[in-house]
N, C-alpha and C. Protein backbone atom coordinates (compact mmCIF):
# COMPACT_ATOMS: atom_id res chain seq x y z
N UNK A 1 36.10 13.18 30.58
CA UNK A 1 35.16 12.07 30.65
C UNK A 1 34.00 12.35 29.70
N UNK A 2 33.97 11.22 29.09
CA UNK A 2 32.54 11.15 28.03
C UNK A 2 31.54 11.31 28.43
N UNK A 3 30.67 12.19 28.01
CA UNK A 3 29.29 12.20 28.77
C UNK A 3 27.73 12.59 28.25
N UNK A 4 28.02 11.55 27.07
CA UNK A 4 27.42 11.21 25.74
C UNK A 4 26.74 9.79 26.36
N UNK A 5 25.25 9.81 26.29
CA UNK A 5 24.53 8.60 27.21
C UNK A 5 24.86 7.56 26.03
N UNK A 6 25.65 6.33 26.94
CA UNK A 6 25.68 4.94 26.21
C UNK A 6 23.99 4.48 26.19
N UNK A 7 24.48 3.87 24.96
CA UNK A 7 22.91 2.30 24.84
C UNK A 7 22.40 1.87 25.65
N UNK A 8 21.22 1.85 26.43
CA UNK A 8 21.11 0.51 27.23
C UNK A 8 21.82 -1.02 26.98
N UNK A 9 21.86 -2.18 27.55
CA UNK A 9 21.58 -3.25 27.45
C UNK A 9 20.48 -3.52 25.86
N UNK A 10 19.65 -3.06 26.36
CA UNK A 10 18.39 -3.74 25.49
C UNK A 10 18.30 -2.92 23.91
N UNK A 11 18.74 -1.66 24.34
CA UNK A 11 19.13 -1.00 23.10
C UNK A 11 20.00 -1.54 22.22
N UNK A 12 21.23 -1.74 23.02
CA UNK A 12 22.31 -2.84 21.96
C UNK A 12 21.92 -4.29 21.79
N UNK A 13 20.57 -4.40 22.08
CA UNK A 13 20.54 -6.23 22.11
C UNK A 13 19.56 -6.24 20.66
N UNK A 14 18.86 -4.93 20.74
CA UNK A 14 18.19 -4.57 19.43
C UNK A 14 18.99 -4.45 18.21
N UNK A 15 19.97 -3.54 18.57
CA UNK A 15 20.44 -3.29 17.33
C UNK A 15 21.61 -4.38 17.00
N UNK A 16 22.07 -5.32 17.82
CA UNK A 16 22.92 -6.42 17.01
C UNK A 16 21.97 -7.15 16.48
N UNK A 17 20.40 -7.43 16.80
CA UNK A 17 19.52 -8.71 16.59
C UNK A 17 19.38 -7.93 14.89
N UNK A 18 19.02 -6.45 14.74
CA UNK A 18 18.80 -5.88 13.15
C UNK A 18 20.21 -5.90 12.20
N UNK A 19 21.14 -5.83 12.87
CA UNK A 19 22.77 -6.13 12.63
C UNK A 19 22.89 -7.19 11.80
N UNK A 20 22.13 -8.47 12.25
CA UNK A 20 22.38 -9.82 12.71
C UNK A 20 21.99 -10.48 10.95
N UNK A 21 20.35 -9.99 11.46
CA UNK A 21 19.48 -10.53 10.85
C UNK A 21 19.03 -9.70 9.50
N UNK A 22 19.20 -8.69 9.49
CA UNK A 22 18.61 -7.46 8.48
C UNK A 22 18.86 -8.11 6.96
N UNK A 23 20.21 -8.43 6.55
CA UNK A 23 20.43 -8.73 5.39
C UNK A 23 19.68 -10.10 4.42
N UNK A 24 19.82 -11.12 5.41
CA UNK A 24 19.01 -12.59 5.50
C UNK A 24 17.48 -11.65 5.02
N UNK A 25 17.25 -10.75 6.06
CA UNK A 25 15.26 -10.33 5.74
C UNK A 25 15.25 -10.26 4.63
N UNK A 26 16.21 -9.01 4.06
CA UNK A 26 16.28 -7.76 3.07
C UNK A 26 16.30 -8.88 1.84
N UNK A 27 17.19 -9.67 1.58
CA UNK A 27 17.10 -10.58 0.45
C UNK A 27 15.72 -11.22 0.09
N UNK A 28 14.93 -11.74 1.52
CA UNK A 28 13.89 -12.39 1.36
C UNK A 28 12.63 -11.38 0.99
N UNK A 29 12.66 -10.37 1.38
CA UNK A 29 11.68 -9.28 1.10
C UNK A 29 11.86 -8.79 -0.99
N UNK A 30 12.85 -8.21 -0.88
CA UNK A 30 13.99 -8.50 -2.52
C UNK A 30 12.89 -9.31 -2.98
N UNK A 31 13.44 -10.54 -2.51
CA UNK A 31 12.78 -11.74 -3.62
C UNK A 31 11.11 -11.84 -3.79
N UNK A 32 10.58 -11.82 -3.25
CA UNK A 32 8.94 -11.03 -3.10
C UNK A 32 8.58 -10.10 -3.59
N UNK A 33 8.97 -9.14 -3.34
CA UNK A 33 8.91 -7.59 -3.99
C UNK A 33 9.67 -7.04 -5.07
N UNK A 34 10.67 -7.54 -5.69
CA UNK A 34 11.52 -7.24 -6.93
C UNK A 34 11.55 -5.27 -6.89
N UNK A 35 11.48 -5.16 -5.91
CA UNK A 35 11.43 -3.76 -5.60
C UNK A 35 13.10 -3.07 -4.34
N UNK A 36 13.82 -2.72 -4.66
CA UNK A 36 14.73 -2.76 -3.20
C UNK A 36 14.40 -1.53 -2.19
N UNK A 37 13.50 -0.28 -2.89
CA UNK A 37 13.23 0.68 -1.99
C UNK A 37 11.64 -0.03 -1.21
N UNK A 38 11.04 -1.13 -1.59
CA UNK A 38 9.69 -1.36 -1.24
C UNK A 38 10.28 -2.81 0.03
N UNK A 39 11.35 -3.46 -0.36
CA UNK A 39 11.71 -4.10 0.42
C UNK A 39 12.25 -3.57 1.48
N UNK A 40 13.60 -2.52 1.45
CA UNK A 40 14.06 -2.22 2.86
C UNK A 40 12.69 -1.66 3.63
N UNK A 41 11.61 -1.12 3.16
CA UNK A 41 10.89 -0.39 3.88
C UNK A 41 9.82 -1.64 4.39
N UNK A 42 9.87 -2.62 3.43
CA UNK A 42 9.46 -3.70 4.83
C UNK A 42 10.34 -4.50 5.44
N UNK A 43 11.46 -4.43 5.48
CA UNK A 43 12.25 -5.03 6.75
C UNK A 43 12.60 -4.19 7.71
N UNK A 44 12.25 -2.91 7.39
CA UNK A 44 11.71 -2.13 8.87
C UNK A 44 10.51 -2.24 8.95
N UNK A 45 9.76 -2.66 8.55
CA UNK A 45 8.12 -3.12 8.97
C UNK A 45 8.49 -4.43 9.70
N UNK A 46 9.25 -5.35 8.96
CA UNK A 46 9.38 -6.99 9.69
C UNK A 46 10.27 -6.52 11.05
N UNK A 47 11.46 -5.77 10.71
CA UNK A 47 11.94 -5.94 12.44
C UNK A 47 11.45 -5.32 13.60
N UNK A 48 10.45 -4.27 13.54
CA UNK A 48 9.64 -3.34 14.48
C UNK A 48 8.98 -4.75 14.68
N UNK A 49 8.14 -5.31 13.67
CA UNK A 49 7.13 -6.02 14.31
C UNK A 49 7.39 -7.34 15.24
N UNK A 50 8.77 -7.79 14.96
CA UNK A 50 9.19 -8.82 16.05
C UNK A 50 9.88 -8.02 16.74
N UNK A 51 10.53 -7.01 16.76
CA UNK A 51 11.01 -6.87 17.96
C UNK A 51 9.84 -6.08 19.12
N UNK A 52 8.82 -5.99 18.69
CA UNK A 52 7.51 -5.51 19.23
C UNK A 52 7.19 -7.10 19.43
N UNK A 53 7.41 -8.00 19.52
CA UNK A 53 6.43 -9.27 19.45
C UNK A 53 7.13 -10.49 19.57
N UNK A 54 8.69 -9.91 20.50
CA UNK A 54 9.98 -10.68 20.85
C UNK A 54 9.36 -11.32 22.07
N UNK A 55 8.63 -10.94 23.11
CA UNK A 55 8.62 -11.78 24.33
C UNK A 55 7.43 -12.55 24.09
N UNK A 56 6.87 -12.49 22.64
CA UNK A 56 5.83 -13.90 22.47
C UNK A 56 6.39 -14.85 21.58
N UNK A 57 7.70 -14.65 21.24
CA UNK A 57 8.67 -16.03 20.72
C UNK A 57 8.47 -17.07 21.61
N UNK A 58 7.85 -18.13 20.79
CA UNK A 58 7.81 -19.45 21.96
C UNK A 58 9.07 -20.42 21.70
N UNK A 59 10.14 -20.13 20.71
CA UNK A 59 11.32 -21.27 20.57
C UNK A 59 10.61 -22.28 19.92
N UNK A 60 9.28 -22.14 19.61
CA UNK A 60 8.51 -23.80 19.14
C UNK A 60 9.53 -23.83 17.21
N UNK A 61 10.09 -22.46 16.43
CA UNK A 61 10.89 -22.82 15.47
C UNK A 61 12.03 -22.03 15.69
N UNK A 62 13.04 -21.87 14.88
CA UNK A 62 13.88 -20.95 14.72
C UNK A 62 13.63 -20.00 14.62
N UNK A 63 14.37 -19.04 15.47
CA UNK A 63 14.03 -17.76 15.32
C UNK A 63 13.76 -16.96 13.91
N UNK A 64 15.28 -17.21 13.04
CA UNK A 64 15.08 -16.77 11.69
C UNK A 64 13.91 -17.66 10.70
N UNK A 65 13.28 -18.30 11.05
CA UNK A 65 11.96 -18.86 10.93
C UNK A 65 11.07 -18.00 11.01
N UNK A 66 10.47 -17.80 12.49
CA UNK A 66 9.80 -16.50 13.01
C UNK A 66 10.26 -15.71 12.15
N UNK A 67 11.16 -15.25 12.39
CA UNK A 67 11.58 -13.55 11.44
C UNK A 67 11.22 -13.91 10.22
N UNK A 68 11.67 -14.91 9.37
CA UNK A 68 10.96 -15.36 7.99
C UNK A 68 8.84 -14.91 7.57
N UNK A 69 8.82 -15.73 9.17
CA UNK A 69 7.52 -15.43 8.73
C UNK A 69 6.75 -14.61 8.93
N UNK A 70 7.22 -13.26 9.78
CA UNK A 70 6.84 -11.93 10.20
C UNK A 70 7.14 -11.10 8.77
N UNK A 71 8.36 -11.37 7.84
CA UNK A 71 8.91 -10.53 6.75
C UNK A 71 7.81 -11.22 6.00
N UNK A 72 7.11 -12.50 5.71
CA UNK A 72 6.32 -12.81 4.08
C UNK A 72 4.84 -11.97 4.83
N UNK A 73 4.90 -12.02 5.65
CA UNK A 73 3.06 -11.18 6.02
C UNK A 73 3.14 -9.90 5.94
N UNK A 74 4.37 -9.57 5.89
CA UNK A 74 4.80 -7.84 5.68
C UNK A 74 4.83 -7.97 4.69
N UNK A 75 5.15 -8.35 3.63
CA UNK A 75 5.47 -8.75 2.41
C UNK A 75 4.19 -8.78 1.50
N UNK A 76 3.18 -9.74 1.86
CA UNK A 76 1.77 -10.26 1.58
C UNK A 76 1.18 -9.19 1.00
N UNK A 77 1.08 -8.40 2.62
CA UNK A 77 0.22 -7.16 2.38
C UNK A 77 0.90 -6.32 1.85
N UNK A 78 1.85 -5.57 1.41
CA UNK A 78 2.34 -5.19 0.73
C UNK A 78 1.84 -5.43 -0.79
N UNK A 79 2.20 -7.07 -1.10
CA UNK A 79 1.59 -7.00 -2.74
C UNK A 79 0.29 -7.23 -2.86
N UNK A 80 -0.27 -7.65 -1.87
CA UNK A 80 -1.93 -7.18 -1.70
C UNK A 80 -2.60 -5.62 -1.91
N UNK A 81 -1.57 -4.72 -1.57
CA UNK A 81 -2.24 -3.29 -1.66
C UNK A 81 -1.18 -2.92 -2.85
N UNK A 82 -0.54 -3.64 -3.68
CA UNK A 82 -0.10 -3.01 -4.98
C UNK A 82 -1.03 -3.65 -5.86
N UNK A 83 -1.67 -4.88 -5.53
CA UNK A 83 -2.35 -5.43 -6.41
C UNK A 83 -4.04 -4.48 -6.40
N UNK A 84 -4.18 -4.16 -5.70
CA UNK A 84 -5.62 -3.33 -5.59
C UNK A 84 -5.13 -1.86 -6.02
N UNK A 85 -4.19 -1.68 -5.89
CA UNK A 85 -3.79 -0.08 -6.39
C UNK A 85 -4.10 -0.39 -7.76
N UNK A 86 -2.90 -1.76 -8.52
CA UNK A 86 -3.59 -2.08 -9.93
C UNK A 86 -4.58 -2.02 -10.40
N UNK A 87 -5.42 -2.54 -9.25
CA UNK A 87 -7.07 -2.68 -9.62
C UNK A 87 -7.04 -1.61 -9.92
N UNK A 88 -7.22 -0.74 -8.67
CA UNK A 88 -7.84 0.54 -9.16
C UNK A 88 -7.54 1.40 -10.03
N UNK A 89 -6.73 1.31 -10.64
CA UNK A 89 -6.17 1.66 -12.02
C UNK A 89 -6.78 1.78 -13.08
N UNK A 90 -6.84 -0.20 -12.80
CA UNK A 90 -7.58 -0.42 -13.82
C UNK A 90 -9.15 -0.17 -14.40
N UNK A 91 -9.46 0.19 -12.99
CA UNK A 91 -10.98 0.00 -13.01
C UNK A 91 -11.58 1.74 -13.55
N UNK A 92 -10.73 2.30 -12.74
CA UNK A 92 -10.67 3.99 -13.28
C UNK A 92 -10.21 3.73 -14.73
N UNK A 93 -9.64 3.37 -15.37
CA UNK A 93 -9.27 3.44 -16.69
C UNK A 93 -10.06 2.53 -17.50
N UNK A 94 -10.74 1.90 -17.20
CA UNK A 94 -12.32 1.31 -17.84
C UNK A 94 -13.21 2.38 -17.76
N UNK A 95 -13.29 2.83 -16.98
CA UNK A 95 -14.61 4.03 -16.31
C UNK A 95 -14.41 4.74 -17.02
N UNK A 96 -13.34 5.29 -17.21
CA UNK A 96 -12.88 6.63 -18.08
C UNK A 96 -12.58 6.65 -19.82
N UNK A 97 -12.60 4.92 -20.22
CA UNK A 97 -11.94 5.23 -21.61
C UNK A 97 -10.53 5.47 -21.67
N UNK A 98 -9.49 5.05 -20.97
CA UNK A 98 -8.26 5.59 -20.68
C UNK A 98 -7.85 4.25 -21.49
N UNK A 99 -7.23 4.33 -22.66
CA UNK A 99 -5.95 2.84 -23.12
C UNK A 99 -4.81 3.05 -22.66
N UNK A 100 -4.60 2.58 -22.06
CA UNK A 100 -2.72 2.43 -21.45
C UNK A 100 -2.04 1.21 -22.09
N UNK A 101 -1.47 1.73 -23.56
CA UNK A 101 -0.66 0.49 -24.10
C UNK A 101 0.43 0.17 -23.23
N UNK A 102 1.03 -1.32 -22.49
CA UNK A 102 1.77 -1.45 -21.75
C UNK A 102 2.75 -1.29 -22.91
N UNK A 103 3.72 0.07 -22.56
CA UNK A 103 4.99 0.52 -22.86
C UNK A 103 5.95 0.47 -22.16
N UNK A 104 6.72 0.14 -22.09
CA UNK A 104 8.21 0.37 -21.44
C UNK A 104 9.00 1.64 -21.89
N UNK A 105 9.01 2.80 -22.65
CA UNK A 105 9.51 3.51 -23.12
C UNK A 105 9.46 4.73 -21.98
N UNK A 106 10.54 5.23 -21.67
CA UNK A 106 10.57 6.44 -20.56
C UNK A 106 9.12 7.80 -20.74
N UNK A 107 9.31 7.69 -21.65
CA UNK A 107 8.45 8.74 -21.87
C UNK A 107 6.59 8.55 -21.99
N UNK A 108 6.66 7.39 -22.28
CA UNK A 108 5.11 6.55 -21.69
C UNK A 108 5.09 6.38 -20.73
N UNK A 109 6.19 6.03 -19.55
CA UNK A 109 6.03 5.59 -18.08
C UNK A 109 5.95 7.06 -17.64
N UNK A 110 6.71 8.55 -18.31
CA UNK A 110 6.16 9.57 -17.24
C UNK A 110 4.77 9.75 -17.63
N UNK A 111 4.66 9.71 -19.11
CA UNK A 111 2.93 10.37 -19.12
C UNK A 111 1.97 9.21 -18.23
N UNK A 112 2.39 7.77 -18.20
CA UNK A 112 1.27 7.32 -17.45
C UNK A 112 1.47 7.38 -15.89
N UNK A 113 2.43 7.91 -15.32
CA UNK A 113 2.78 8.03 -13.86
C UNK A 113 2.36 9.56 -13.70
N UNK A 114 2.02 10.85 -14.53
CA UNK A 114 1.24 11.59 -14.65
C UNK A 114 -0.39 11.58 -14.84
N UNK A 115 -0.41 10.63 -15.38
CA UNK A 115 -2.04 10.54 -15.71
C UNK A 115 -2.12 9.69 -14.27
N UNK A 116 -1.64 8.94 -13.64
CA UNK A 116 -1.97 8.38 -12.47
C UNK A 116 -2.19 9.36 -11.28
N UNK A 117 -1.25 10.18 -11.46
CA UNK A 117 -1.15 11.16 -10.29
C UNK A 117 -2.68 12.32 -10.51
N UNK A 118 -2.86 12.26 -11.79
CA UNK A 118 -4.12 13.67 -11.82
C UNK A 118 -5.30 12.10 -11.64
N UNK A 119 -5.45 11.50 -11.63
CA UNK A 119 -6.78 10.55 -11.39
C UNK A 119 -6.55 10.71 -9.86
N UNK A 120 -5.74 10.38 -9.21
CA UNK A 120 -5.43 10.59 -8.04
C UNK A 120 -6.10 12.03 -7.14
N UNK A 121 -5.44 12.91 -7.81
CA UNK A 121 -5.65 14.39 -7.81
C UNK A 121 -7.28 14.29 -7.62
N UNK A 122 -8.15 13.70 -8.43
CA UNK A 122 -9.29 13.45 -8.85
C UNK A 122 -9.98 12.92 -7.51
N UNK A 123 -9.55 12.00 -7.22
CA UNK A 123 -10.45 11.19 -6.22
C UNK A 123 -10.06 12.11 -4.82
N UNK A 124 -8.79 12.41 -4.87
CA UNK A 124 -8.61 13.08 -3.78
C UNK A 124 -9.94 14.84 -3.68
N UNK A 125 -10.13 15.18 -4.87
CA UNK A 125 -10.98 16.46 -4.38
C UNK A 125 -12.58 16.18 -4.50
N UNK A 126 -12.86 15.10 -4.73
CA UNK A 126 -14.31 14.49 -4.28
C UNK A 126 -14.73 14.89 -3.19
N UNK A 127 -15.80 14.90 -2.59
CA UNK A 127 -16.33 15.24 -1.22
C UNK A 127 -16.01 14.17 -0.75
N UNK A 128 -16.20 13.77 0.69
CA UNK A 128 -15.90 12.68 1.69
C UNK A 128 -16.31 12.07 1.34
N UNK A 129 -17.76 11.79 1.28
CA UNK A 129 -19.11 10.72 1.20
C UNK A 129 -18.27 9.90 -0.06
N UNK A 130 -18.28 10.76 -0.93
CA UNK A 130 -17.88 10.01 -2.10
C UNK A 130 -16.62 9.39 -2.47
N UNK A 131 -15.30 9.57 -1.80
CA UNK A 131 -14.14 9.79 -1.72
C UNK A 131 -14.24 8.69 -0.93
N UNK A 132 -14.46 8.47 0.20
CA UNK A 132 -14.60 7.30 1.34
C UNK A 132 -15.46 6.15 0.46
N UNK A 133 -16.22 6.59 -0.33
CA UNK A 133 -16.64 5.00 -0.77
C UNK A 133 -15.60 4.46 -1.71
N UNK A 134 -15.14 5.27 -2.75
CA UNK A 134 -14.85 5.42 -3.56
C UNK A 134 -13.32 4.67 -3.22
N UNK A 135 -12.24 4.86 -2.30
CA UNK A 135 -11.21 4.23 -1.90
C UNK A 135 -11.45 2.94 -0.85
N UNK A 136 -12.67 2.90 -0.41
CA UNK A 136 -12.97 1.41 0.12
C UNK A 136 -13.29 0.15 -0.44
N UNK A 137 -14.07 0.44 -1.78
CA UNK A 137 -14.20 -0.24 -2.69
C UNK A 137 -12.88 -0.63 -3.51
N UNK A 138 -11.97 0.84 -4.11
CA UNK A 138 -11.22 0.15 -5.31
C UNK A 138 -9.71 -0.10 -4.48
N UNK A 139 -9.45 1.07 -3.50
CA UNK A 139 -8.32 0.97 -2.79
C UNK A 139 -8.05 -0.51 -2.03
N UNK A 140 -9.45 -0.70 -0.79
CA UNK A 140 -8.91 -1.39 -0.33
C UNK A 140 -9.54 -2.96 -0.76
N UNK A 141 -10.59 -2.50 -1.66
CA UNK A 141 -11.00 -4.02 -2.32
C UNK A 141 -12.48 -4.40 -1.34
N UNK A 142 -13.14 -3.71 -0.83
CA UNK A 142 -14.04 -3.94 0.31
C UNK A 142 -15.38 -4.43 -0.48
N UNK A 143 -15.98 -5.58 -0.31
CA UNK A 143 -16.92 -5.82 -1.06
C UNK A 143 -18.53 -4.86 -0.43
N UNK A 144 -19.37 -4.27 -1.33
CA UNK A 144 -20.34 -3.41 -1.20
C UNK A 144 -20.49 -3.77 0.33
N UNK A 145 -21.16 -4.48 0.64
CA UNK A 145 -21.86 -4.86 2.19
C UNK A 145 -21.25 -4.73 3.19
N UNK A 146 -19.70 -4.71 3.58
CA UNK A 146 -18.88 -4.30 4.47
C UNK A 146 -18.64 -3.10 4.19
N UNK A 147 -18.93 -2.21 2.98
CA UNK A 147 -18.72 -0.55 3.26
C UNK A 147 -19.79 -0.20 3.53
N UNK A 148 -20.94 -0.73 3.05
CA UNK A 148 -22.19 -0.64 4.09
C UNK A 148 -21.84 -0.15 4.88
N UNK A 149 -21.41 -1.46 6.15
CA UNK A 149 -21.26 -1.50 7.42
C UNK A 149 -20.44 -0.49 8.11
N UNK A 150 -19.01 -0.48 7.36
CA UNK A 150 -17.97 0.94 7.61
C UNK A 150 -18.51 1.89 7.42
N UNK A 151 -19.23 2.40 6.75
CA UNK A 151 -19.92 3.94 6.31
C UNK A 151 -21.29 3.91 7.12
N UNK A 152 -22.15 2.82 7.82
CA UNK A 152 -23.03 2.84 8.27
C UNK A 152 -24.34 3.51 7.83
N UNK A 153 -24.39 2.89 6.56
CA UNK A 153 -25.78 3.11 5.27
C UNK A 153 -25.83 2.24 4.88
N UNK A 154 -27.11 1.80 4.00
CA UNK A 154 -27.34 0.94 2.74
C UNK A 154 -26.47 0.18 1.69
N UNK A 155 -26.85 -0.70 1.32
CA UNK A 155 -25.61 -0.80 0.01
C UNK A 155 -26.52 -0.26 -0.82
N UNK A 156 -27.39 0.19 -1.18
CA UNK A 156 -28.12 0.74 -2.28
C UNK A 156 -27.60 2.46 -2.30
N UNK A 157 -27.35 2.72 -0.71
CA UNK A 157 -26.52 4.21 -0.82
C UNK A 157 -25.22 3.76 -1.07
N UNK A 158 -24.37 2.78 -1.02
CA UNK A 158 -23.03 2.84 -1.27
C UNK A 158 -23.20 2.52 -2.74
N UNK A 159 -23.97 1.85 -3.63
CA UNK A 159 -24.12 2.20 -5.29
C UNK A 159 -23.88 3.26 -5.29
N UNK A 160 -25.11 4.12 -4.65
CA UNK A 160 -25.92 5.64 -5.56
C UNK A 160 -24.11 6.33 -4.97
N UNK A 161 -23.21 6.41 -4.25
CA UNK A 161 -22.42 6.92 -4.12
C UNK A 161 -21.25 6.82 -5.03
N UNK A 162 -21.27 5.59 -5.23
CA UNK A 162 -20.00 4.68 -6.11
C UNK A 162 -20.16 5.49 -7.75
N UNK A 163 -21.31 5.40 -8.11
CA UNK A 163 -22.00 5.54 -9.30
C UNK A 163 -21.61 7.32 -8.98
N UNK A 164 -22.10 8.20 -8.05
CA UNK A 164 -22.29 9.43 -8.66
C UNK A 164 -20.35 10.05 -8.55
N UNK A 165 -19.49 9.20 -7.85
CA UNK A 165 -18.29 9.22 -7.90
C UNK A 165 -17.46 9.66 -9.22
N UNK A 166 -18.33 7.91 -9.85
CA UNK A 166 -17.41 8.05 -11.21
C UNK A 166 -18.10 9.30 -11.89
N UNK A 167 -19.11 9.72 -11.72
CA UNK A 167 -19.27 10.31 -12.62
C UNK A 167 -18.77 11.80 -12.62
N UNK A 168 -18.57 12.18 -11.28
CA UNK A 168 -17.75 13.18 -10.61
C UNK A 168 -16.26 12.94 -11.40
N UNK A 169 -15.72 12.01 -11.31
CA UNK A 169 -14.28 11.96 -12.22
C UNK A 169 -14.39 11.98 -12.87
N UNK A 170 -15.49 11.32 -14.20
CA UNK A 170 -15.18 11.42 -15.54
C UNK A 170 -15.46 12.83 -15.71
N UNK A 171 -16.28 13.96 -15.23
CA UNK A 171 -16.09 15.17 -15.26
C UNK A 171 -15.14 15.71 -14.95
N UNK A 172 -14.22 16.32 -14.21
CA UNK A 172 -13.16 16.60 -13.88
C UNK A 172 -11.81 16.04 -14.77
N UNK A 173 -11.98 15.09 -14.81
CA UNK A 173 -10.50 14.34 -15.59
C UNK A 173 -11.25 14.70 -17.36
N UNK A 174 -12.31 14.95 -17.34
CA UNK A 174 -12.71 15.00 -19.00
C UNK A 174 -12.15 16.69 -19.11
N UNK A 175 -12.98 17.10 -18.00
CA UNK A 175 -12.39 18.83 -17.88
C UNK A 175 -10.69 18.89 -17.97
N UNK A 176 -10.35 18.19 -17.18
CA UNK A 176 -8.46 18.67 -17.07
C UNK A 176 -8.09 18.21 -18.47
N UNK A 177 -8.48 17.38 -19.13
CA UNK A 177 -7.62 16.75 -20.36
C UNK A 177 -7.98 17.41 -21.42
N UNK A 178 -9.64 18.26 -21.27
CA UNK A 178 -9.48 19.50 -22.23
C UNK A 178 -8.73 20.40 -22.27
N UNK A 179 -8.22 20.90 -20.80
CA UNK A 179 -7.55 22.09 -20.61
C UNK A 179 -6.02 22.12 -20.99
N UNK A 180 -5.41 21.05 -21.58
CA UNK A 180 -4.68 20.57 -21.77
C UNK A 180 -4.37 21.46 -23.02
């Protein structure tokens, strides 16, 4: 006798509903994201979040409706925080004097997916103070007066922070690219 614990009920009611539905998401996420490792990883964001948020289905549309519209808000934010990652890219590479000719050539996409990673490197060994303003602003797009509020200071201290930031990176990234 087998004695290997079967599924619940509700366990198998889960996994035929991701069975069911997964592929229908996965295309629609696809088509949004032109990405397929950024999509499957939000149609496990879209099916956690309805099946976390299954007993407030009111039937008022189709289910794969609902599921439609749980996958584009997973989706949203998703190209909402690639689009501010851009920002911040971009905005560090104004700050810094950095030209990034848009290349397609393998060997421009590693040096600039390297130079991304040491700016990175960069913000990451900032002190807090500065590091916390510094990703509220470009990371998450926070306009001065609400990091105010999150950091619980001035916006005249979230300048003097913003400001002594960059200047903390352009040292460091001026230092690493000498050492080069």
């Amino acid at each position: 006798m087998d004695k290997t614990p079967q599924p619940s009920y509700a366990e198998r009611g889960y996994q035929a509903f991701a069975e069911i539905y997964r592929p229908d998401v996965f295309q629609m996420a696809l088509s949004i994201l032109d990405d397929p490792a950024e999509a499957a990883s939000s149609v496990q964001d879209a099916m956690l979040r309805a099946l976390k948020s299954l007993h407030a289905y009111r039937c008022q549309a189709k289910l794969t409706t609902w599921l439609y519209s749980i996958t584009l808000n997973v989706c949203r934010g998703r190209l909402r925080k690639r689009r501010i990652r851009e920002r911040l890219r971009q905005t560090l590479d104004r700050a810094f004097g950095i030209d990034r000719a848009e290349n397609d050539q393998p060997e421009v996409r590693a040096i600039r997916n390297e130079s991304d990673a040491e700016v990175w490197r960069a913000i990451q060994s900032l002190p807090e103070k500065l590091r916390l303003a510094v990703t509220l602003r470009y990371y998450h797009a926070l306009p001065i007066g609400e990091i105010a509020q999150v950091l619980e200071i001035s916006e005249r201290a979230v300048h003097h922070r913003l400001q002594a930031a960059h200047e903390r990176l352009r040292v460091t990234l001026d230092r690493r690219v000498a050492e080069r």
